[in-house]
Protein backbone atom coordinates (compact mmCIF):
# COMPACT_ATOMS: atom_id res chain seq x y z
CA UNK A 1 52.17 -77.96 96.86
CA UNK A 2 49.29 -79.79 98.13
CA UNK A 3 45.89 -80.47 95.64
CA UNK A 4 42.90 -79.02 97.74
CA UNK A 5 39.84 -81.38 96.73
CA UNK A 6 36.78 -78.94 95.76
CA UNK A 7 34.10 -79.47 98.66
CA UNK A 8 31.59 -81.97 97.01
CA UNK A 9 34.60 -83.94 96.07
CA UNK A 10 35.51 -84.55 99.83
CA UNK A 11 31.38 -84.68 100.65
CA UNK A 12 31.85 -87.86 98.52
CA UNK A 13 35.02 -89.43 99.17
CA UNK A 14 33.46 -88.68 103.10
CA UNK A 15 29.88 -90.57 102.18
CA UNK A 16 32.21 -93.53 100.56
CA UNK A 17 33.98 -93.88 103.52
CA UNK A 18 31.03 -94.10 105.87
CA UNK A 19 29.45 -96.87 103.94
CA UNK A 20 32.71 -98.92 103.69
CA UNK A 21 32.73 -98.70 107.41
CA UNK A 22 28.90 -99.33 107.82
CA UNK A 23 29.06 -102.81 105.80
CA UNK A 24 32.53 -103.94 107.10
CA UNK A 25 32.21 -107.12 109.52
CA UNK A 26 31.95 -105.73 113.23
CA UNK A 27 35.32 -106.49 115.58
CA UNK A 28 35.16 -107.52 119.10
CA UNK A 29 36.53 -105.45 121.97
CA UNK A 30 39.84 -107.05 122.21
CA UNK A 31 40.28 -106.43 118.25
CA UNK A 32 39.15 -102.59 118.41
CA UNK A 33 41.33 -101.99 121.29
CA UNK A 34 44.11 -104.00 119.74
CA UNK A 35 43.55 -101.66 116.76
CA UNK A 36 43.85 -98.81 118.62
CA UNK A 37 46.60 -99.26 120.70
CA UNK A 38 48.23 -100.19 117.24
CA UNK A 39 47.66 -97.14 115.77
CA UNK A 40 47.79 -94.46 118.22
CA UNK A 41 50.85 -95.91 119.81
CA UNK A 42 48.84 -96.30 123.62
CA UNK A 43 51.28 -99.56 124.00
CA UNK A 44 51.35 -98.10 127.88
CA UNK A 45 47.30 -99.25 128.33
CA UNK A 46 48.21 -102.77 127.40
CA UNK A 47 49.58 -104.30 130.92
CA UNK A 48 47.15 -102.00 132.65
CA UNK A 49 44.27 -103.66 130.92
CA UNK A 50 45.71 -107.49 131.07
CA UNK A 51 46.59 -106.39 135.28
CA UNK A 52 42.36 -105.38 135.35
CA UNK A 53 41.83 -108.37 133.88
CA UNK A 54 43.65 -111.06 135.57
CA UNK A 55 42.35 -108.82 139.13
CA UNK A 56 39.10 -109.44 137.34
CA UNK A 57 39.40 -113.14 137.02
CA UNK A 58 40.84 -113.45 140.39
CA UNK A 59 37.29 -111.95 141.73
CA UNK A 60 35.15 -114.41 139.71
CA UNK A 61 37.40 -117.26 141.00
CA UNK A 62 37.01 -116.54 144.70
CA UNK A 63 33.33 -116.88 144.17
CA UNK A 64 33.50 -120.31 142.97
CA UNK A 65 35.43 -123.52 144.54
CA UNK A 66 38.72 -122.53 143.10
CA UNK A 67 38.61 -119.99 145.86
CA UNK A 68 38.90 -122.32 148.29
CA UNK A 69 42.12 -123.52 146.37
CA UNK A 70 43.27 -119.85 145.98
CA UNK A 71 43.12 -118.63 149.43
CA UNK A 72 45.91 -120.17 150.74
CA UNK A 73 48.20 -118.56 148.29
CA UNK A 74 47.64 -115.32 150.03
């Protein structure tokens, strides 16, 4: 059978926890979403995301002279 942790037990396993978190080096957006893709198993959001982004990139180009160089293609 499963130990049950008495309650102030958890309150500081809980408090240790949030401090490791608070002083751990901050990740980027591309790492958190990396990390959770990775560990909820969202592999599905991936192309949708790099799709958004390339779109996003092809907006920002247009603007610029590439776009003259870009237009043609379509």
């Amino acid at each position: 059978m499963a130990e049950q942790r008495a309650p102030e037990r958890a309150d500081a396993d809980e408090a240790n926890d949030f401090a490791r978190e608070a002083a751990a080096k901050k990740k980027s957006v591309v790492g958190e979403f990396w990390d959770f893709a990775r560990q909820n198993k969202r592999w599905w959001m991936t192309p949708i995301i790099v799709i958004l982004l390339l779109l996003g990139l092809l907006v920002l180009a247009t603007g610029t002279g590439v776009g003259a160089l870009i237009y043609p293609l379509f």
